[in-house]
PDB file of N, CA and C in Angstrom:
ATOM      1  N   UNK A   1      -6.686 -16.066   7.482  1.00  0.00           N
ATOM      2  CA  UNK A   1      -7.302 -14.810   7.143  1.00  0.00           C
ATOM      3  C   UNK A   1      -8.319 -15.070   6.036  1.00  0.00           C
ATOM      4  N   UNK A   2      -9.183 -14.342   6.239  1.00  0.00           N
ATOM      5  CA  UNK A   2     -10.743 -14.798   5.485  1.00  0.00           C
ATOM      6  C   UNK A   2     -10.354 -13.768   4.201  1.00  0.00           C
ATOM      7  N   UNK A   3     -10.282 -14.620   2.652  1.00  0.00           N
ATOM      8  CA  UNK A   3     -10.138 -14.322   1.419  1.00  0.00           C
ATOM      9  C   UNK A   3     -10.959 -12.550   1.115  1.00  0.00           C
ATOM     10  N   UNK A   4     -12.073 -12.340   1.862  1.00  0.00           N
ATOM     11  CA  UNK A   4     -12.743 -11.129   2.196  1.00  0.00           C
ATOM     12  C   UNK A   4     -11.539  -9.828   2.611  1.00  0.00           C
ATOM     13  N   UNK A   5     -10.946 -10.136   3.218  1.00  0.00           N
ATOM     14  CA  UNK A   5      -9.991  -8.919   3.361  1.00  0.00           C
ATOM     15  C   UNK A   5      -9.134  -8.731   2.115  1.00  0.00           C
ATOM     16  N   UNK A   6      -8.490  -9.354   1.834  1.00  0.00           N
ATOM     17  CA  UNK A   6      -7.314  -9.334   0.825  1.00  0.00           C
ATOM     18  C   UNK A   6      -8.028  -9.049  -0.372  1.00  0.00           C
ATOM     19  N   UNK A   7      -9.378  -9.785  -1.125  1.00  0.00           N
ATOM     20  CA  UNK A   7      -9.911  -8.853  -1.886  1.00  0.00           C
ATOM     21  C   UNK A   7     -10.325  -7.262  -1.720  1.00  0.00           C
ATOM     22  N   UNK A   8     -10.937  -7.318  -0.716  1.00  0.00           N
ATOM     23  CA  UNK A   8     -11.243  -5.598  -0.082  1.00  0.00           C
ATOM     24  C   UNK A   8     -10.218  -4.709   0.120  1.00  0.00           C
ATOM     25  N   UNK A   9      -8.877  -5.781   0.175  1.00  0.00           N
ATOM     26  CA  UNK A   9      -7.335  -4.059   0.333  1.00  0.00           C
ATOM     27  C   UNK A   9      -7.051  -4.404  -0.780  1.00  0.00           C
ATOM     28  N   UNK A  10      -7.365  -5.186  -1.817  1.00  0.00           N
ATOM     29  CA  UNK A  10      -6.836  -5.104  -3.148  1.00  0.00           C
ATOM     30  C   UNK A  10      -7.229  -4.283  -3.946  1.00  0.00           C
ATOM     31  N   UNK A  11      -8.751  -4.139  -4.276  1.00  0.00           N
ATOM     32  CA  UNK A  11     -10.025  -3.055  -4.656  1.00  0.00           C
ATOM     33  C   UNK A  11      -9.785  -1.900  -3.558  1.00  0.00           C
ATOM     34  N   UNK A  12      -9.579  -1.351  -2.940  1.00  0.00           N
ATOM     35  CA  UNK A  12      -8.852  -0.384  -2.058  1.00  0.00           C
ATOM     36  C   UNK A  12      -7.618   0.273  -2.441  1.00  0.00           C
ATOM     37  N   UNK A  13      -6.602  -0.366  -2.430  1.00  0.00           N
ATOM     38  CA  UNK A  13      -5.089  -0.107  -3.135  1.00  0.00           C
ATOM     39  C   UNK A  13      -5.555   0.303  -4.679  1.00  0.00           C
ATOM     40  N   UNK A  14      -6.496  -0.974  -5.779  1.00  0.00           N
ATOM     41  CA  UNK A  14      -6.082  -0.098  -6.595  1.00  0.00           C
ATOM     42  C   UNK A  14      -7.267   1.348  -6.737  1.00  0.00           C
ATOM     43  N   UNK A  15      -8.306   1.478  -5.911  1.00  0.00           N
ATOM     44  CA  UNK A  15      -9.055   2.828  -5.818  1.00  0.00           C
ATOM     45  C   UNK A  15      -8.015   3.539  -5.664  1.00  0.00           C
ATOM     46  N   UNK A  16      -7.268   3.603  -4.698  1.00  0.00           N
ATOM     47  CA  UNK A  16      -6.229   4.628  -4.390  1.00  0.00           C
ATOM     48  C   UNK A  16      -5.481   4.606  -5.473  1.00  0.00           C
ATOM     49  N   UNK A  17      -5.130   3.779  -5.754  1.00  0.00           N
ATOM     50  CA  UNK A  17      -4.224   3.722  -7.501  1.00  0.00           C
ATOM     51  C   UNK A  17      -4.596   5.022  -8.807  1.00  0.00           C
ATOM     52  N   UNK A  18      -5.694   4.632  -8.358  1.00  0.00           N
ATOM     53  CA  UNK A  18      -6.674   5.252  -9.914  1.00  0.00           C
ATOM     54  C   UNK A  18      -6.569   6.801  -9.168  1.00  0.00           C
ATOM     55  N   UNK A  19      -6.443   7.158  -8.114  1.00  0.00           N
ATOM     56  CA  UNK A  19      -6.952   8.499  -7.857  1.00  0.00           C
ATOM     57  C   UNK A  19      -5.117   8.756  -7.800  1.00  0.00           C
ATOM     58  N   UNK A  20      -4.790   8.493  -7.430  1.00  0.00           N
ATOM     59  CA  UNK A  20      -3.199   9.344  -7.543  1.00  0.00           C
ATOM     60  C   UNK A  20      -2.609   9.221  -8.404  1.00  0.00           C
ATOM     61  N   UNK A  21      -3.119   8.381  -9.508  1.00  0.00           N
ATOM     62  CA  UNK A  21      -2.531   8.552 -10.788  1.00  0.00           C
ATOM     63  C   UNK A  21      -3.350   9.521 -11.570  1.00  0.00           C
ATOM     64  N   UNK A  22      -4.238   9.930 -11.055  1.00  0.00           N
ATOM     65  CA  UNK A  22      -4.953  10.888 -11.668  1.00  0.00           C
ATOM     66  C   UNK A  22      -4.696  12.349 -11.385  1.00  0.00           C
ATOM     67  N   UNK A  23      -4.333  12.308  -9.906  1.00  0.00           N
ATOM     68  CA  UNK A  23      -3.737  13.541  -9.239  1.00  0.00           C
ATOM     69  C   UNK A  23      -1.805  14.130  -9.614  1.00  0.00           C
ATOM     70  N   UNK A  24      -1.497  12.501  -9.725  1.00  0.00           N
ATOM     71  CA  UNK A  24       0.607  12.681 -10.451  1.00  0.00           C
ATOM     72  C   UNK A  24       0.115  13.724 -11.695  1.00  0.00           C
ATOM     73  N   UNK A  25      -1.152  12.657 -12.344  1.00  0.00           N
ATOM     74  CA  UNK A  25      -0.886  13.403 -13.847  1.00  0.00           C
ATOM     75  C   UNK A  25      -1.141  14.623 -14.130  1.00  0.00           C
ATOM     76  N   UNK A  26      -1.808  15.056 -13.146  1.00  0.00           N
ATOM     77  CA  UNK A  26      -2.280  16.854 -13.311  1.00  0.00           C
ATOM     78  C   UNK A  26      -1.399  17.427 -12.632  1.00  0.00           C
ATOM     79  N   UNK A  27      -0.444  17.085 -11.458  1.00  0.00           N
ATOM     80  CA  UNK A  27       0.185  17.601 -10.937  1.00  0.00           C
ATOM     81  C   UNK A  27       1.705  17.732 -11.957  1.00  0.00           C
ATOM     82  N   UNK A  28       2.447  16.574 -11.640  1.00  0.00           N
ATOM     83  CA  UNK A  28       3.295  16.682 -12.435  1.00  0.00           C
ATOM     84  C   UNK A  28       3.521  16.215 -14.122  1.00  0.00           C
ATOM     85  N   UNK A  29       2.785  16.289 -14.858  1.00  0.00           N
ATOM     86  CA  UNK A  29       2.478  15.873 -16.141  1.00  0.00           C
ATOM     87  C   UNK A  29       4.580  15.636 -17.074  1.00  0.00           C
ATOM     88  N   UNK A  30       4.995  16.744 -16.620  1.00  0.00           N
ATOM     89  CA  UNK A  30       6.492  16.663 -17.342  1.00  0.00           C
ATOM     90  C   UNK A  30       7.071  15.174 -17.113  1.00  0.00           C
ATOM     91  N   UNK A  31       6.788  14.314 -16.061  1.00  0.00           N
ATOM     92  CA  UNK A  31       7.003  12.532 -15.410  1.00  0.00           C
ATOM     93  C   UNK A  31       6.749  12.147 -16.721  1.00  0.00           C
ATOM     94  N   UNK A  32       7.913  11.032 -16.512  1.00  0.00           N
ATOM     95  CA  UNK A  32       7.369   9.929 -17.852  1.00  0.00           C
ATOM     96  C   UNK A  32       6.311   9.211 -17.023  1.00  0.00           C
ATOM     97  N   UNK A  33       5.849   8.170 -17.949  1.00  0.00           N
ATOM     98  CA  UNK A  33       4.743   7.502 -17.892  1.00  0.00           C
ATOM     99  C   UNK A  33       5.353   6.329 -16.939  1.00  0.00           C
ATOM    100  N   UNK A  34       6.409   5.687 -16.957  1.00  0.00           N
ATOM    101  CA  UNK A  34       6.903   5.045 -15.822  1.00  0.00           C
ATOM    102  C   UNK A  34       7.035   5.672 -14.817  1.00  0.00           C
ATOM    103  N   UNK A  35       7.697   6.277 -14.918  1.00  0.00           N
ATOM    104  CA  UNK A  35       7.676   7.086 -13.267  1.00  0.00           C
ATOM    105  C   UNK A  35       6.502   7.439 -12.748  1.00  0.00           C
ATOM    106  N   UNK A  36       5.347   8.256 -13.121  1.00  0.00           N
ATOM    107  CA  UNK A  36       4.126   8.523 -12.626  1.00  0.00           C
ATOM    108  C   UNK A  36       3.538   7.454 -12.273  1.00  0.00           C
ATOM    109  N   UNK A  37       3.541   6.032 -13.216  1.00  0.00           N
ATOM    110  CA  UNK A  37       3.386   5.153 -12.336  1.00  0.00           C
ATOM    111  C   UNK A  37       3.508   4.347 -11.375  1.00  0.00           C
ATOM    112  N   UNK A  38       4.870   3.999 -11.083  1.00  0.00           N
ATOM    113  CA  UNK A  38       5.387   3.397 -10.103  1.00  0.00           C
ATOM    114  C   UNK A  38       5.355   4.640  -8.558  1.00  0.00           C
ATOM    115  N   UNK A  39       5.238   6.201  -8.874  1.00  0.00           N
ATOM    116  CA  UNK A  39       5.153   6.808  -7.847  1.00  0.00           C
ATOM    117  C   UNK A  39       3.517   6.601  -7.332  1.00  0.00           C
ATOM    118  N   UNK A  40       2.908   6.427  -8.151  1.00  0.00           N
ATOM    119  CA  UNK A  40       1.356   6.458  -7.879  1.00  0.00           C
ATOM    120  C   UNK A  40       0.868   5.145  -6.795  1.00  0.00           C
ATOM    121  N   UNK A  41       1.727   4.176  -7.518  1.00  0.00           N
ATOM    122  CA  UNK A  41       1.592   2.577  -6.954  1.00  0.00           C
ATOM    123  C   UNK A  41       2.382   2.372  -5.305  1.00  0.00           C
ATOM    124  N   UNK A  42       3.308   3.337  -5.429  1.00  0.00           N
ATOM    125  CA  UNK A  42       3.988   3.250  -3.956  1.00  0.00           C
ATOM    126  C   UNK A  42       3.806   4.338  -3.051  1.00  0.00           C
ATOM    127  N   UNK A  43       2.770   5.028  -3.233  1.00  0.00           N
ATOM    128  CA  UNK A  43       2.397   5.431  -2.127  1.00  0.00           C
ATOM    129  C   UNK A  43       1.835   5.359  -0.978  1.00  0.00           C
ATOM    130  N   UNK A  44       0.682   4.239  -1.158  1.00  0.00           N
ATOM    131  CA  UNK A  44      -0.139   3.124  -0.317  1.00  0.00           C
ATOM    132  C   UNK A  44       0.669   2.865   0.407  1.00  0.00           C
ATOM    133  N   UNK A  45       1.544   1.612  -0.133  1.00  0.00           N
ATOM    134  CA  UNK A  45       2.491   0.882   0.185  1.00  0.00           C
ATOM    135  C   UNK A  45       3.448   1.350   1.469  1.00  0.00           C
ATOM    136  N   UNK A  46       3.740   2.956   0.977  1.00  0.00           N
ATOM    137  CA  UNK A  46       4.890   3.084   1.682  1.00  0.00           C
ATOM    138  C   UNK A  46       3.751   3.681   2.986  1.00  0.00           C
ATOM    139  N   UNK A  47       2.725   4.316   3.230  1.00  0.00           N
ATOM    140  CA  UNK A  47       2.070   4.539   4.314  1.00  0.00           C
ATOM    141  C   UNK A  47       2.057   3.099   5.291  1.00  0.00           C
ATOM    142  N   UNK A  48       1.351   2.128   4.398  1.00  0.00           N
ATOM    143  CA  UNK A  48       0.948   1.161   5.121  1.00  0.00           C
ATOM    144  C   UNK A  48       2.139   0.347   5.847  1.00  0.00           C
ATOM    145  N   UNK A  49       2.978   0.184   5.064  1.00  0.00           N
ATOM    146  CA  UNK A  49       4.823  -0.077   5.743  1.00  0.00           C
ATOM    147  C   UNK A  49       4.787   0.792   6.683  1.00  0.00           C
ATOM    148  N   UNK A  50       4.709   2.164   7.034  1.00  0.00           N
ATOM    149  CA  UNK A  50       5.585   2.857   7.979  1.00  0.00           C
ATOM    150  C   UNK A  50       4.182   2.878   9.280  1.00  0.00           C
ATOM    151  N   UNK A  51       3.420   2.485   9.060  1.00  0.00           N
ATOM    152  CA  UNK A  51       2.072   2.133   9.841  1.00  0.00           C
ATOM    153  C   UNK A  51       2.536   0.846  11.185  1.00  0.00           C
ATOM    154  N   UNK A  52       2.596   0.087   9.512  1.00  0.00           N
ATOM    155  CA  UNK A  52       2.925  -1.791  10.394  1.00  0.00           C
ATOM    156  C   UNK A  52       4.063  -0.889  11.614  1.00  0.00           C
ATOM    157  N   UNK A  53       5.006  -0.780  10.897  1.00  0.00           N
ATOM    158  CA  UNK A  53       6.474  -0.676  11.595  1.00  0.00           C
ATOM    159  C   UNK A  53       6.123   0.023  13.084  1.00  0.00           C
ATOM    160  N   UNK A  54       5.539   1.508  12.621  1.00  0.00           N
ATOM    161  CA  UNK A  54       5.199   2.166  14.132  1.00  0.00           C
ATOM    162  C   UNK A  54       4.074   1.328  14.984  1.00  0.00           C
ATOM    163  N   UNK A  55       3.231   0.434  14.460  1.00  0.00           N
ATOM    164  CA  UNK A  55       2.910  -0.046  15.502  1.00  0.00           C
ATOM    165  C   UNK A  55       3.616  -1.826  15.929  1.00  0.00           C
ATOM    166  N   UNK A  56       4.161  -1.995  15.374  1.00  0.00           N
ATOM    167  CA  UNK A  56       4.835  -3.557  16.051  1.00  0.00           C
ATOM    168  C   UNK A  56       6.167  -2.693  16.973  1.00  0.00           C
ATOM    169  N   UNK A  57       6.666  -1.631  17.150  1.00  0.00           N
ATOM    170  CA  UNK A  57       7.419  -0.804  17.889  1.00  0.00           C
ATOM    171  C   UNK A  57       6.527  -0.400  18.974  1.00  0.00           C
ATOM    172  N   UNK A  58       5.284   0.099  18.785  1.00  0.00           N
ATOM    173  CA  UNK A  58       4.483   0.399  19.942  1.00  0.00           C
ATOM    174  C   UNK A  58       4.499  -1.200  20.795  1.00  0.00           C
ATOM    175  N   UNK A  59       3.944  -2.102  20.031  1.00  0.00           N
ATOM    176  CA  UNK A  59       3.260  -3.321  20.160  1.00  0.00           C
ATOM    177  C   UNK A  59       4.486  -4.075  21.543  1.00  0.00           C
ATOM    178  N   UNK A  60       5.741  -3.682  20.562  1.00  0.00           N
ATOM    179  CA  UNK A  60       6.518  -4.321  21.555  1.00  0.00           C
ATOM    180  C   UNK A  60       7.284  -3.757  22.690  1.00  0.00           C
ATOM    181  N   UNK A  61       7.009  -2.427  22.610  1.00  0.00           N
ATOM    182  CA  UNK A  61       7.558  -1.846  24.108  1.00  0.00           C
ATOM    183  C   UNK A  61       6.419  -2.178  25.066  1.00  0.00           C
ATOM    184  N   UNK A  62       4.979  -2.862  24.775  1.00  0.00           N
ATOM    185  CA  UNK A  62       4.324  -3.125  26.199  1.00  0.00           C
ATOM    186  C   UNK A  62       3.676  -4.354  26.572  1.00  0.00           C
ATOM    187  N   UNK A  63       3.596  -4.869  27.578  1.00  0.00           N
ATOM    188  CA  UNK A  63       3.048  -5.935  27.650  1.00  0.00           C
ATOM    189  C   UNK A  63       4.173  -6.899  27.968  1.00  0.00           C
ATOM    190  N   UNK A  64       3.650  -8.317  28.269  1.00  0.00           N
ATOM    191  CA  UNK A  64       4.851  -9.169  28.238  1.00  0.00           C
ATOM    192  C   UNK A  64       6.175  -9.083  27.560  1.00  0.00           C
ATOM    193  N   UNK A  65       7.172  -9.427  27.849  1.00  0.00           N
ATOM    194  CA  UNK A  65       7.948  -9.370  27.050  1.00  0.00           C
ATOM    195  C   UNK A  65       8.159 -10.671  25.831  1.00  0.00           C
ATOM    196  N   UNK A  66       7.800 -12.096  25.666  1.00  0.00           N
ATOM    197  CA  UNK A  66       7.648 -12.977  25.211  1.00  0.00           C
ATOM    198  C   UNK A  66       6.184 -12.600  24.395  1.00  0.00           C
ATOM    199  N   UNK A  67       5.342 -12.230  24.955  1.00  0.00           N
ATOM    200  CA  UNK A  67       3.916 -11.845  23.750  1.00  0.00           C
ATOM    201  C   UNK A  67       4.227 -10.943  23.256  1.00  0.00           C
ATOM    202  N   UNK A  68       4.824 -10.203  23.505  1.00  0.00           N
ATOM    203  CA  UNK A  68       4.886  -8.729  22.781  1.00  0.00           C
ATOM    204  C   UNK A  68       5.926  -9.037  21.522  1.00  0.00           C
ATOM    205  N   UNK A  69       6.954  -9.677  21.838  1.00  0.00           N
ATOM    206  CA  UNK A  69       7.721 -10.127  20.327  1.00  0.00           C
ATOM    207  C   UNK A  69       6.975 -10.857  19.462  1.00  0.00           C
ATOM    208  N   UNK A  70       6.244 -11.903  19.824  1.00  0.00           N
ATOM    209  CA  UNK A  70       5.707 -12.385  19.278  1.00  0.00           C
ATOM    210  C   UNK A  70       4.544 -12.029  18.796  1.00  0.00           C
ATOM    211  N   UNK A  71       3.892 -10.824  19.163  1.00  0.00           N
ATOM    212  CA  UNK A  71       2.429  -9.571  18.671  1.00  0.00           C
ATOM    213  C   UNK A  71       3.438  -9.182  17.590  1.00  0.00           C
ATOM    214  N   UNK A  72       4.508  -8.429  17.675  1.00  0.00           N
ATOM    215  CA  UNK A  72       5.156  -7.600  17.128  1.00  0.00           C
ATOM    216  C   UNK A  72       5.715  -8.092  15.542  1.00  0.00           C
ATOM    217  N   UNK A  73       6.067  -9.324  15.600  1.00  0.00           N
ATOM    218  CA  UNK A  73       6.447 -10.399  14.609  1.00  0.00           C
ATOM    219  C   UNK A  73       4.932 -10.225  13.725  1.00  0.00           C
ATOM    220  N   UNK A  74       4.168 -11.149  14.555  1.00  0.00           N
ATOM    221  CA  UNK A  74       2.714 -10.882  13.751  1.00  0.00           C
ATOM    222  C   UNK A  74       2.295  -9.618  13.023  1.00  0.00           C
ATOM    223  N   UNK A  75       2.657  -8.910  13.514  1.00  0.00           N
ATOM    224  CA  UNK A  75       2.218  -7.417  12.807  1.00  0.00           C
ATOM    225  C   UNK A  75       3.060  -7.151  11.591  1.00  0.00           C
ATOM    226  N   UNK A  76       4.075  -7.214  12.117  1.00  0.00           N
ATOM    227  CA  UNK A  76       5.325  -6.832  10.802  1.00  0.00           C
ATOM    228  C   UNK A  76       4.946  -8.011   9.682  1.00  0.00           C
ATOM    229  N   UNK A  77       4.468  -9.249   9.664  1.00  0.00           N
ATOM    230  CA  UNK A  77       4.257 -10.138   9.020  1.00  0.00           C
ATOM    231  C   UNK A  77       2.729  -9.945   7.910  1.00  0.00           C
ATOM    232  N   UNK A  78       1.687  -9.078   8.968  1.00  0.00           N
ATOM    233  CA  UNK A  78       0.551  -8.832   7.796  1.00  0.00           C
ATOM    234  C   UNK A  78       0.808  -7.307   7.377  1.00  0.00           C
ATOM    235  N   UNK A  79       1.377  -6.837   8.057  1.00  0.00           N
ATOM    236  CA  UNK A  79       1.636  -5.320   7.744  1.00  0.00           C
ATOM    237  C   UNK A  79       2.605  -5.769   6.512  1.00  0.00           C
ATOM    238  N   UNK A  80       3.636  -6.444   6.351  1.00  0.00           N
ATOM    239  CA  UNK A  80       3.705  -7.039   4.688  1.00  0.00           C
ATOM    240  C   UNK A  80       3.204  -7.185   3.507  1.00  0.00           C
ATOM    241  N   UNK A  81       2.444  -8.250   4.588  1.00  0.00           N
ATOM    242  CA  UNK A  81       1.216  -8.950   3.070  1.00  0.00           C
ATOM    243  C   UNK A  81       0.395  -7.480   3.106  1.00  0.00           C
ATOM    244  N   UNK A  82       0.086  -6.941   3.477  1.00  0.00           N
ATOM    245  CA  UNK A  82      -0.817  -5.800   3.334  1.00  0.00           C
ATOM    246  C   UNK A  82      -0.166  -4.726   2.705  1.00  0.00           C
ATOM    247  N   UNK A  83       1.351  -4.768   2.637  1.00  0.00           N
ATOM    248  CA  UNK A  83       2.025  -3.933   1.714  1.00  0.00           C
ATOM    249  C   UNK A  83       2.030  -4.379   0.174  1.00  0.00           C
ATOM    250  N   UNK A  84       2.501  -6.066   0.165  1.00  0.00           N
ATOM    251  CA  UNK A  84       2.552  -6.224  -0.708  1.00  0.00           C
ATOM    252  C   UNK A  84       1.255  -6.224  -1.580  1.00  0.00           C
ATOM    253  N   UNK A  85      -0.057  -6.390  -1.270  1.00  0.00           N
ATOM    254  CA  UNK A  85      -1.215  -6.395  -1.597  1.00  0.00           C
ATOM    255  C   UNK A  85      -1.623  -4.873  -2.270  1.00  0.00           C
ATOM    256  N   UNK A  86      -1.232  -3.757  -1.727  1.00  0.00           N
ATOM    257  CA  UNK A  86      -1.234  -2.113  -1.699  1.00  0.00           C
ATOM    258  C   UNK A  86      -0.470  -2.261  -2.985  1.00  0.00           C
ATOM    259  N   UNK A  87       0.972  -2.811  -3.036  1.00  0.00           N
ATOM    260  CA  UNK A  87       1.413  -2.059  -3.945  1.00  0.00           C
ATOM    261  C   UNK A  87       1.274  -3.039  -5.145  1.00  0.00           C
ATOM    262  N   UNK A  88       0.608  -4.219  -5.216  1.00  0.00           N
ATOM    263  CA  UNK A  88      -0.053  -4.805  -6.215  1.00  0.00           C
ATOM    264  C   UNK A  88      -1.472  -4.368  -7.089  1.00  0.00           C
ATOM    265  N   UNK A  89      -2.188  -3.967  -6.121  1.00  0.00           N
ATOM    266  CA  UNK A  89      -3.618  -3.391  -6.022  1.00  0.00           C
ATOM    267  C   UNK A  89      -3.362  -1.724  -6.857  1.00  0.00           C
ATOM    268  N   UNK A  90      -2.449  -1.028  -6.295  1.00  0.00           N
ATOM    269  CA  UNK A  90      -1.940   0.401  -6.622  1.00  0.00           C
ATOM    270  C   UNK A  90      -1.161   0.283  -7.946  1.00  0.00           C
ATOM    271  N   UNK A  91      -0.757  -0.691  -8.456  1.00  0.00           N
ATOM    272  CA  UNK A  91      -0.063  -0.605  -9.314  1.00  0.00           C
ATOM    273  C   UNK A  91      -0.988  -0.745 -10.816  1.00  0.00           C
ATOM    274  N   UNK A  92      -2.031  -2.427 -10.207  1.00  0.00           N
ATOM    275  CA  UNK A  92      -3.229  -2.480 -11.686  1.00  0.00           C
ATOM    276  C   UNK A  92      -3.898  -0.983 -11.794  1.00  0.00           C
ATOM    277  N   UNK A  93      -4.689  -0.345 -10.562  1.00  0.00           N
ATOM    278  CA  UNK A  93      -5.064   0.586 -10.724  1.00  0.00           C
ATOM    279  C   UNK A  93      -4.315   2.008 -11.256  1.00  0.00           C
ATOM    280  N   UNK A  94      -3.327   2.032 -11.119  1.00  0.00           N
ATOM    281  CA  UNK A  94      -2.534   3.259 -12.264  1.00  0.00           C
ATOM    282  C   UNK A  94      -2.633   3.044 -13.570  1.00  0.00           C
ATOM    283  N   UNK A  95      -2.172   1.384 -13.654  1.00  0.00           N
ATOM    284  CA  UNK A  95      -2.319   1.380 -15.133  1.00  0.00           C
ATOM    285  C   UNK A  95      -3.596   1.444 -15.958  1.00  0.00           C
ATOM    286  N   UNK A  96      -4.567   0.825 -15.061  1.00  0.00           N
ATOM    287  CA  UNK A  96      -5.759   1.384 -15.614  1.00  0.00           C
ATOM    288  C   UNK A  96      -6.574   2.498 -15.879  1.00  0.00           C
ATOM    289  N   UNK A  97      -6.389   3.240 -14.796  1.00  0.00           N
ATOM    290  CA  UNK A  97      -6.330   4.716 -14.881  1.00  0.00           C
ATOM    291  C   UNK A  97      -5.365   5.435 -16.132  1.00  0.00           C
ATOM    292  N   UNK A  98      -4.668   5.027 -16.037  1.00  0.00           N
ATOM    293  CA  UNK A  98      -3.795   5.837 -17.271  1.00  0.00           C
ATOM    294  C   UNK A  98      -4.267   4.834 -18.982  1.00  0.00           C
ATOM    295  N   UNK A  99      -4.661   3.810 -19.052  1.00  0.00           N
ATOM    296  CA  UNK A  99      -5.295   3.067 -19.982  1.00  0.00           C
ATOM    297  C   UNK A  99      -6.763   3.859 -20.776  1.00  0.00           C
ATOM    298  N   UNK A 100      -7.115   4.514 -19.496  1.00  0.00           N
ATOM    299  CA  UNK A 100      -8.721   4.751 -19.521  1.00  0.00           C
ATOM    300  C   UNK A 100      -7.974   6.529 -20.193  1.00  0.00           C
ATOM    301  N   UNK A 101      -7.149   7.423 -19.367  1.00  0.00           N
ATOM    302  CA  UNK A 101      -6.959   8.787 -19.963  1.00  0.00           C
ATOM    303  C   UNK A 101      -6.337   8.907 -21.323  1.00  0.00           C
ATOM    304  N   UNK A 102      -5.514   7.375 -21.954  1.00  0.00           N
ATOM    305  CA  UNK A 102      -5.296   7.603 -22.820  1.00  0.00           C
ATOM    306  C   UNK A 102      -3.683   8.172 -23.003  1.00  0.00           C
ATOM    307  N   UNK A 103      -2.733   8.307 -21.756  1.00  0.00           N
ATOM    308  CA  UNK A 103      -1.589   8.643 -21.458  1.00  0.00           C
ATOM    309  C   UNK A 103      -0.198   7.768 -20.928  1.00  0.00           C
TER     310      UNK A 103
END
């Protein structure tokens, strides 16, 4: 996988970072400062997880049965790294966002 993606969902995750930590804090302001963050940081995450999952389930009810496990494997495998990347990416960006408001 070309270093180009994984920078681009990293700067992605934490854009999304910075904006839902901006949206926790107006919304629910009474959150400690841990919690608003770690909810801010796993939200990506948990989309992009339940994404991979529904499609390596699509992936593998069609098609061969030997390619399709093996499509399905593949998917669940970057649909990972692409989680773990989200909720790395989502996580600098909260804290920076909340660095920058001062909260």
């Amino acid at each position: 996988m070309a270093w180009t993606y994984i920078i681009a969902a990293f700067l992605l995750a934490a854009t999304m970072g910075m904006a839902i930590a901006s949206l926790i804090a107006s919304i629910r302001p009474q959150w400690s400062r841990a919690r608003r963050l770690l909810v801010s940081a796993a939200v990506l995450p948990g989309v992009t997880l339940a994404a991979a999952l529904l499609l390596a389930l699509y992936v593998r009810g069609h098609g061969d049965p030997s390619m399709s496990d093996l499509a399905a494997a593949a998917v669940v495998r970057l649909g990972g790294l692409f989680t773990a990347i989200a909720f790395a990416g989502g996580l600098a960006g909260a804290a920076v966002s909340r660095r920058r408001r001062g909260r």
